[in-house]
N, C-alpha and C. Protein backbone atom coordinates (compact mmCIF):
# COMPACT_ATOMS: atom_id res chain seq x y z
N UNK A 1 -16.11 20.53 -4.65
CA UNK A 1 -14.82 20.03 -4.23
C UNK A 1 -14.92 18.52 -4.06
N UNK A 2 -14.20 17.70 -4.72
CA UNK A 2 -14.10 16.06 -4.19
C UNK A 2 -13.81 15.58 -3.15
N UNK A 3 -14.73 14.62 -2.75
CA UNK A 3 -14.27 14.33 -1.21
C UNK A 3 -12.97 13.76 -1.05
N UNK A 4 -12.91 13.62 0.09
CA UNK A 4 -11.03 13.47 0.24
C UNK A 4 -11.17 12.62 1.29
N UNK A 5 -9.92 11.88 1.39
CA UNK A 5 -9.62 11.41 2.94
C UNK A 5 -7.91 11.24 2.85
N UNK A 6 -7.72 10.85 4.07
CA UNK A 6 -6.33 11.32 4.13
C UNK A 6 -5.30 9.91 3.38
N UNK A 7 -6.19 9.42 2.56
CA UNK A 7 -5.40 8.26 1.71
C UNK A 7 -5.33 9.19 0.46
N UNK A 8 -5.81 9.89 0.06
CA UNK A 8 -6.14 10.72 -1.26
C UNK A 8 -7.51 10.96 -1.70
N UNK A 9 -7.72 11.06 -3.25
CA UNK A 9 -9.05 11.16 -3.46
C UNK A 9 -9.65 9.92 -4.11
N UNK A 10 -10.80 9.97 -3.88
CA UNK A 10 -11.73 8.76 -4.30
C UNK A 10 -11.83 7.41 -3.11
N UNK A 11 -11.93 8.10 -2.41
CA UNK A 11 -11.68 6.47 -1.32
C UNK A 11 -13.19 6.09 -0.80
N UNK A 12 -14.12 7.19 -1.20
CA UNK A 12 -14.86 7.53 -0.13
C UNK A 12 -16.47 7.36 -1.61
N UNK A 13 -16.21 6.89 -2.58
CA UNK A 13 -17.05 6.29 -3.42
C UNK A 13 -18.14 7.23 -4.26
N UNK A 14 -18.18 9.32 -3.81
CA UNK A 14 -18.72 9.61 -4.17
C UNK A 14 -20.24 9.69 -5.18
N UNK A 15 -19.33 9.24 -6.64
CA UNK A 15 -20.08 8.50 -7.54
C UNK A 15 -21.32 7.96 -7.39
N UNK A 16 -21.48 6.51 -6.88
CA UNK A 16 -22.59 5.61 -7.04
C UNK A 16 -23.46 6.17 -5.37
N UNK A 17 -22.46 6.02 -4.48
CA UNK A 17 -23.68 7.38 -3.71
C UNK A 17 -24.40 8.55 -3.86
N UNK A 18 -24.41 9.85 -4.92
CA UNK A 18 -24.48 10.43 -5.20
C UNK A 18 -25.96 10.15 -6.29
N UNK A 19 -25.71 8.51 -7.12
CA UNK A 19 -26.24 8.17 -7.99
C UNK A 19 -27.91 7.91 -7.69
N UNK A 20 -27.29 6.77 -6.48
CA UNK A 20 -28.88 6.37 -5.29
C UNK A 20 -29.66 7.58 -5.09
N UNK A 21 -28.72 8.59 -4.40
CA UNK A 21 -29.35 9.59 -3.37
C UNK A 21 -30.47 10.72 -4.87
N UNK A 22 -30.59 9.80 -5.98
CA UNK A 22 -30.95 10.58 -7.21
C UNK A 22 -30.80 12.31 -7.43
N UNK A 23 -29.57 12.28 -6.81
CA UNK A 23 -29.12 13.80 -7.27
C UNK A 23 -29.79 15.25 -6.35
N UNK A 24 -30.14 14.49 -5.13
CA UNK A 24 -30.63 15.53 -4.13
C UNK A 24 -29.54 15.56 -3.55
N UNK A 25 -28.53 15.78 -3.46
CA UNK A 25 -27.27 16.35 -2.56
C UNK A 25 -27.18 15.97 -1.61
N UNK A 26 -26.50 16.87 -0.27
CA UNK A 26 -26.44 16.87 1.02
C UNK A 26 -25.55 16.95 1.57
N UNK A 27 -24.87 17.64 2.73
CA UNK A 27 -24.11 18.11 3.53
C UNK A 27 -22.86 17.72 3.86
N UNK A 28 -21.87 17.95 3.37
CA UNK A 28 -20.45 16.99 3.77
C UNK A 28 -20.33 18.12 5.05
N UNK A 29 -19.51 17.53 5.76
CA UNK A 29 -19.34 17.87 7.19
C UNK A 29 -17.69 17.75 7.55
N UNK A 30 -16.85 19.29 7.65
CA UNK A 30 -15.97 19.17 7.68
C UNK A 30 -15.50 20.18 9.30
N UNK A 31 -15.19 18.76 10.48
CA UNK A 31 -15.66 19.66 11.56
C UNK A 31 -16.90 20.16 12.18
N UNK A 32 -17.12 21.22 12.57
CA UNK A 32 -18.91 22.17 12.59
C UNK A 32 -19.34 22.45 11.11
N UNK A 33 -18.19 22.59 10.38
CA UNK A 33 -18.54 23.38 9.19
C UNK A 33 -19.82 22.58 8.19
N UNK A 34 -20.70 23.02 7.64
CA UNK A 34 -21.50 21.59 6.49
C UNK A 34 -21.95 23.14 5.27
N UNK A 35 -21.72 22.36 4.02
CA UNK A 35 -22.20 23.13 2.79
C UNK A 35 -22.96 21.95 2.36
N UNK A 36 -24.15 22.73 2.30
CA UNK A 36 -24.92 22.03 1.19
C UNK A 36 -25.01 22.31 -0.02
N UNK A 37 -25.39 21.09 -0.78
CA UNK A 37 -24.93 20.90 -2.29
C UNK A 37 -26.30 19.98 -3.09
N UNK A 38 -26.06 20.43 -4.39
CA UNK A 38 -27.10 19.33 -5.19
C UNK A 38 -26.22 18.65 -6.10
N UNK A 39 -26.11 17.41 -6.09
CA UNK A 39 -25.55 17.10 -7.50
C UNK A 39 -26.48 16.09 -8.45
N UNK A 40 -26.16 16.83 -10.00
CA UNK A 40 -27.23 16.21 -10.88
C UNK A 40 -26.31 15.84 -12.20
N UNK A 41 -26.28 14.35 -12.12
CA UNK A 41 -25.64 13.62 -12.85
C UNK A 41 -25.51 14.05 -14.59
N UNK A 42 -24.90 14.41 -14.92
CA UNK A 42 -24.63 14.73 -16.43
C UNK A 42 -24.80 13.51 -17.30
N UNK A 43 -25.40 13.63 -18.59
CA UNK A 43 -25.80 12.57 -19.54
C UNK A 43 -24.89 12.55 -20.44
N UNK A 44 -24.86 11.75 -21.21
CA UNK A 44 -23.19 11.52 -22.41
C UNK A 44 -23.94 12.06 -23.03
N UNK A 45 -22.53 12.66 -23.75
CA UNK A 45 -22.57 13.98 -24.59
C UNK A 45 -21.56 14.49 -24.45
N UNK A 46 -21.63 15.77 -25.25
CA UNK A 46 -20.22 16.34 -25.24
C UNK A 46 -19.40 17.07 -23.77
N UNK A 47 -20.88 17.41 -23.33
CA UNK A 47 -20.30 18.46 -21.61
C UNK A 47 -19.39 17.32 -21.20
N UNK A 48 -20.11 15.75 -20.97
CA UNK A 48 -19.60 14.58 -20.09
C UNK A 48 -18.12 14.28 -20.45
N UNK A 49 -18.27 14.58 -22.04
CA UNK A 49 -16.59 14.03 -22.32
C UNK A 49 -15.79 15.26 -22.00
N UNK A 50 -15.94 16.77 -22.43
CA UNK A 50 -15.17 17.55 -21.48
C UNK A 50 -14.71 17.48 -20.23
N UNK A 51 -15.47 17.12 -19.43
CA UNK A 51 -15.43 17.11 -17.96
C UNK A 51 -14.21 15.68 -17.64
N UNK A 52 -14.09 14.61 -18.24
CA UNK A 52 -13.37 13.82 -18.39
C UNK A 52 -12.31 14.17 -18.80
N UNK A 53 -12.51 14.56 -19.91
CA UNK A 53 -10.99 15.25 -20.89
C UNK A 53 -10.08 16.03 -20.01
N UNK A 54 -10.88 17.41 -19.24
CA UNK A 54 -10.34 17.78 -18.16
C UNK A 54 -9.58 17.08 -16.75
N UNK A 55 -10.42 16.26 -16.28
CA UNK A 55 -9.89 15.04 -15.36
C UNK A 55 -8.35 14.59 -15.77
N UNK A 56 -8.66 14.12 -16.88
CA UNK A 56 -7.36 13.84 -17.46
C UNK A 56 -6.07 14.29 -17.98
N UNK A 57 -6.63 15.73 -17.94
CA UNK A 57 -5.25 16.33 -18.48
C UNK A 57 -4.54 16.62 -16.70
N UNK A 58 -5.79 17.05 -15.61
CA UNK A 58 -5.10 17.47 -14.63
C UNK A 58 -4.77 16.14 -13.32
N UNK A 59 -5.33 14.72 -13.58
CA UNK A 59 -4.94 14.19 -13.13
C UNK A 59 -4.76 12.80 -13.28
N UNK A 60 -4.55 12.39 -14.84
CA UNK A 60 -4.22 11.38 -15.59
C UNK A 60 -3.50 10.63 -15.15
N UNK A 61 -2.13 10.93 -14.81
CA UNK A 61 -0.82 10.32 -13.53
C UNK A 61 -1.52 9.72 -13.04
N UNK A 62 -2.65 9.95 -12.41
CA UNK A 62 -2.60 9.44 -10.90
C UNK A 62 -3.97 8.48 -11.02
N UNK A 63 -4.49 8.85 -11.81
CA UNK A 63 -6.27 7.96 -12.14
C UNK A 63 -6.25 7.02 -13.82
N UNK A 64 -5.25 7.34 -14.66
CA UNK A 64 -5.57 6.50 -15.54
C UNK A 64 -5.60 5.12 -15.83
N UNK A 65 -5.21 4.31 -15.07
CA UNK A 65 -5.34 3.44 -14.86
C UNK A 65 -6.54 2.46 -14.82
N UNK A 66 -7.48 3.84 -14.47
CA UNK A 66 -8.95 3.23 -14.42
C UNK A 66 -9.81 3.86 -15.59
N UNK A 67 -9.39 4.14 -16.80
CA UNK A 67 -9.76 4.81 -17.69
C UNK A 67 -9.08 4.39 -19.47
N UNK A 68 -9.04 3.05 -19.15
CA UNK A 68 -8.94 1.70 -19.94
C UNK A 68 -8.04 2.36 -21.16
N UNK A 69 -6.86 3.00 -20.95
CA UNK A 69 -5.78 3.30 -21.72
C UNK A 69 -6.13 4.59 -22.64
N UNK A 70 -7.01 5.56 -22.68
CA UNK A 70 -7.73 6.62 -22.66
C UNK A 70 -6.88 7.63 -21.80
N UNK A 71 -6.68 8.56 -22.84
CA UNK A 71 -5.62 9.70 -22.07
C UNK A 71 -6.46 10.97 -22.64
N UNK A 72 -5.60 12.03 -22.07
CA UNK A 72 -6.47 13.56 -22.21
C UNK A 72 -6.29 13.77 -23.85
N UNK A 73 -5.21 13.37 -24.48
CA UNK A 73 -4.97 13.56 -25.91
C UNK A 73 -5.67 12.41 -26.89
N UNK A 74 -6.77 11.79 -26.19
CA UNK A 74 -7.43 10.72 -27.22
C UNK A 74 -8.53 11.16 -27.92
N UNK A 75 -9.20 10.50 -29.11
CA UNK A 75 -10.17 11.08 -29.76
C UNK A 75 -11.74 10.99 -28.54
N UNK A 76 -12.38 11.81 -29.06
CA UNK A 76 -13.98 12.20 -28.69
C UNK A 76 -14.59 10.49 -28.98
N UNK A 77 -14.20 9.84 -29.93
CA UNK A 77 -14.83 8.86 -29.75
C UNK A 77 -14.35 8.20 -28.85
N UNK A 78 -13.00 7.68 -28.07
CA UNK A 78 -12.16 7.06 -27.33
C UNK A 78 -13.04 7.62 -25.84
N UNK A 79 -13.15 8.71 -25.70
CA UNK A 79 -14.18 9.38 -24.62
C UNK A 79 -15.53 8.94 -24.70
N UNK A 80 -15.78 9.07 -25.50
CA UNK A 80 -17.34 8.22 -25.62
C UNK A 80 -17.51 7.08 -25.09
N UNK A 81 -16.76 6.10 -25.79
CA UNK A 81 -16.32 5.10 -25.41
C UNK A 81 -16.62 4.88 -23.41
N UNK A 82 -15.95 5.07 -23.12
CA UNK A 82 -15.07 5.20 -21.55
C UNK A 82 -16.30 5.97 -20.58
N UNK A 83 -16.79 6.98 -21.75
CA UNK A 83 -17.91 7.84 -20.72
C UNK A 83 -18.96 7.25 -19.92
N UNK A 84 -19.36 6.31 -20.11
CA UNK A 84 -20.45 5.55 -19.47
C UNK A 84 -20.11 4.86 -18.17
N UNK A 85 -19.04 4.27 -17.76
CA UNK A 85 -18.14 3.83 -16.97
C UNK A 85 -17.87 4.76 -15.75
N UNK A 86 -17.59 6.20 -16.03
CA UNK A 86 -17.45 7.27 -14.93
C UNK A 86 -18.45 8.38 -14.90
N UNK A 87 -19.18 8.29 -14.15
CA UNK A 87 -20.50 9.27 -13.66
C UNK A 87 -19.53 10.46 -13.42
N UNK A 88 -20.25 11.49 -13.74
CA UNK A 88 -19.96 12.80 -13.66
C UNK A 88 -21.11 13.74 -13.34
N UNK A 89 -20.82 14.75 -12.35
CA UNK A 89 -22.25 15.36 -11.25
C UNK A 89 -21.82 16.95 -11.94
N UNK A 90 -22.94 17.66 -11.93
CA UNK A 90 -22.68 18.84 -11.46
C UNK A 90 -23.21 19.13 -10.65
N UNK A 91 -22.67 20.03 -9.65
CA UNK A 91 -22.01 20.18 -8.29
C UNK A 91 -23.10 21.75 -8.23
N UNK A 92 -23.97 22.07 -7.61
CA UNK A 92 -23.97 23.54 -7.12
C UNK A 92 -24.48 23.92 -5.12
N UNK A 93 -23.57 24.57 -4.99
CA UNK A 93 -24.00 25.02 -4.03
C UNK A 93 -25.22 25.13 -3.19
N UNK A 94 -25.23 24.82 -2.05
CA UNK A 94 -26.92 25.14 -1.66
C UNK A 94 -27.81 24.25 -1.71
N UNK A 95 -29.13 24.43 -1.27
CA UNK A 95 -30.16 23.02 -1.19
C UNK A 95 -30.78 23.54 -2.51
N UNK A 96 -30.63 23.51 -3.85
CA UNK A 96 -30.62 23.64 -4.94
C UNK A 96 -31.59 25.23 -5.25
């Protein structure tokens, strides 16, 4: 789940923290509640531009702006392009 704050999403820099912490995870804390998590940065390629492509179809409105005129309907190379710019994690549950 993306972290949140009550401005919306992305305020809170995920990304390049995630990047440092070299993909050992750790506990977001919502209340008492904490899930632990691993995240391990995805390499360009095709998964990376899916995962983008997706981004974009479901929240293009609101983030393209930062995705240098690159929309969900652009070519694989236009993604390529752009992919290096936005880190993308996969996310699993648990202390890995």
């Amino acid at each position: 789940m993306p972290a949140r704050t009550p401005g919306g999403v992305g305020h809170t820099r995920p990304g390049p923290a995630a990047q440092y912490a070299g993909g050992r995870g750790g506990r977001p804390r919502t209340g008492r509640r904490t899930q632990p998590f691993t995240a391990a940065g995805l390499p360009e390629g095709e998964e990376k531009a899916a995962v983008l492509r997706g981004c974009l179809k479901r929240w293009g409105w609101e983030v393209g702006a930062f995705f240098d005129g690159v929309t969900a309907t652009s070519s694989d190379a236009e993604l390529s392009r752009i992919a290096p710019m936005h880190p993308v994690f996969r996310i699993t549950e648990g202390d890995g």
